[in-house]
C-alpha atoms as a PDB file:
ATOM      1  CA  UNK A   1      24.167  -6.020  37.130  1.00  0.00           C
ATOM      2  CA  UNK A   2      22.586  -7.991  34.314  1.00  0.00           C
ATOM      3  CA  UNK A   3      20.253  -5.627  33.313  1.00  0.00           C
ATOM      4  CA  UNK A   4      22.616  -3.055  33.035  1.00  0.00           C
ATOM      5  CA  UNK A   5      24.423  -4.224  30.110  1.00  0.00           C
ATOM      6  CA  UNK A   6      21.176  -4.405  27.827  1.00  0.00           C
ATOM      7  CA  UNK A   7      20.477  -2.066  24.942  1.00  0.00           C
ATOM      8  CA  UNK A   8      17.431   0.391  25.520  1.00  0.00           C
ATOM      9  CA  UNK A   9      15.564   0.179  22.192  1.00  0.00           C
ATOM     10  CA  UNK A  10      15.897   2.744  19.895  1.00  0.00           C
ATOM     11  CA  UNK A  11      13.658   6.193  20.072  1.00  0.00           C
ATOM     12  CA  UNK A  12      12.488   6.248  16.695  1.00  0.00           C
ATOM     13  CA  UNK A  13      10.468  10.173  16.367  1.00  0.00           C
ATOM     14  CA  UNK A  14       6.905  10.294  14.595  1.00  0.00           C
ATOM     15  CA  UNK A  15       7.050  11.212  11.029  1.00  0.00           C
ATOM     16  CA  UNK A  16       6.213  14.694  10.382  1.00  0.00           C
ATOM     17  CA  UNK A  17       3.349  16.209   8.126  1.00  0.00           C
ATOM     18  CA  UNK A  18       5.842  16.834   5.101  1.00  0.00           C
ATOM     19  CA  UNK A  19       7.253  13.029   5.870  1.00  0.00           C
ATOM     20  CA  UNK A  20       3.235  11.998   5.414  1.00  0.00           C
ATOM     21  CA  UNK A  21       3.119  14.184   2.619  1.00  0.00           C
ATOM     22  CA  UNK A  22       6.285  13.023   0.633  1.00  0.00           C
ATOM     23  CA  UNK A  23       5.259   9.626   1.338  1.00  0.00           C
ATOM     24  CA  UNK A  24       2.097   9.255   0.004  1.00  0.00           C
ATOM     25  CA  UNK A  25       3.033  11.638  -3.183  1.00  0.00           C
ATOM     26  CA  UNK A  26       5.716   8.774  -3.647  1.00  0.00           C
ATOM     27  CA  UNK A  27       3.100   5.984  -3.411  1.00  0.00           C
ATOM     28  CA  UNK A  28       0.590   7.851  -5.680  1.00  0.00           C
ATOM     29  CA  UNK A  29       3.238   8.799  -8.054  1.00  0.00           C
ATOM     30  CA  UNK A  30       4.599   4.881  -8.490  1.00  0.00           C
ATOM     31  CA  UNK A  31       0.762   3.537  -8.877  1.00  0.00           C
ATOM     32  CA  UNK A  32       0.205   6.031 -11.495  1.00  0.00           C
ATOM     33  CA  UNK A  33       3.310   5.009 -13.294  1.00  0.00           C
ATOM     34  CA  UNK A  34       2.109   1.343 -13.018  1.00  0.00           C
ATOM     35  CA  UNK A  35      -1.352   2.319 -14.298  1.00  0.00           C
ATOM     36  CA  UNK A  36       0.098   3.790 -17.339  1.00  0.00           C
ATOM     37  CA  UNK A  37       2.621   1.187 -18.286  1.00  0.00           C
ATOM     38  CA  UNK A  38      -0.093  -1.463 -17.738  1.00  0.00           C
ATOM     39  CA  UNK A  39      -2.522   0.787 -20.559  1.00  0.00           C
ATOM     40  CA  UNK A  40       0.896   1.168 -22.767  1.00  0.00           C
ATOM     41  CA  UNK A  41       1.587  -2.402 -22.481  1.00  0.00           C
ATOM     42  CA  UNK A  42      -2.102  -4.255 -22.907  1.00  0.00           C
ATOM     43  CA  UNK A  43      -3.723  -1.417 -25.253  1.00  0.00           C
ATOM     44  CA  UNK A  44      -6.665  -3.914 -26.655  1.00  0.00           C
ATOM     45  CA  UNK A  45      -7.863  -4.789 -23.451  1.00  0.00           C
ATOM     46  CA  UNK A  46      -9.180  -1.121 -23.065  1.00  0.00           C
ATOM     47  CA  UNK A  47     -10.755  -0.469 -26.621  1.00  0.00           C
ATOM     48  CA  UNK A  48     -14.378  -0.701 -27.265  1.00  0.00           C
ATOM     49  CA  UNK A  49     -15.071  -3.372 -29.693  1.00  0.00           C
ATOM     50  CA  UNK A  50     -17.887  -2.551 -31.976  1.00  0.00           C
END
């Protein structure tokens, strides 16, 4: 009688291919955009001193 009154845990489906896909394009996207503000941000850490 106990175990009836427990919750089954939740069925939680795979992620599909376009899931995967709009994941990682996410991901990507955001380290680009951190890439770039870093260069914007700390310019004379990049140029070649001559």
């Amino acid at each position: 009688v106990a175990a009836e009154g427990r919750f089954s845990p939740a069925e939680i489906p795979e992620p599909t291919l376009a899931e995967n896909e709009l994941r990682r394009g996410v991901f990507s996207g955001a380290t680009l955009q951190l890439l770039c503000a870093l260069a914007a941000i700390v310019p004379e850490a990049f140029e070649v001193q001559a």
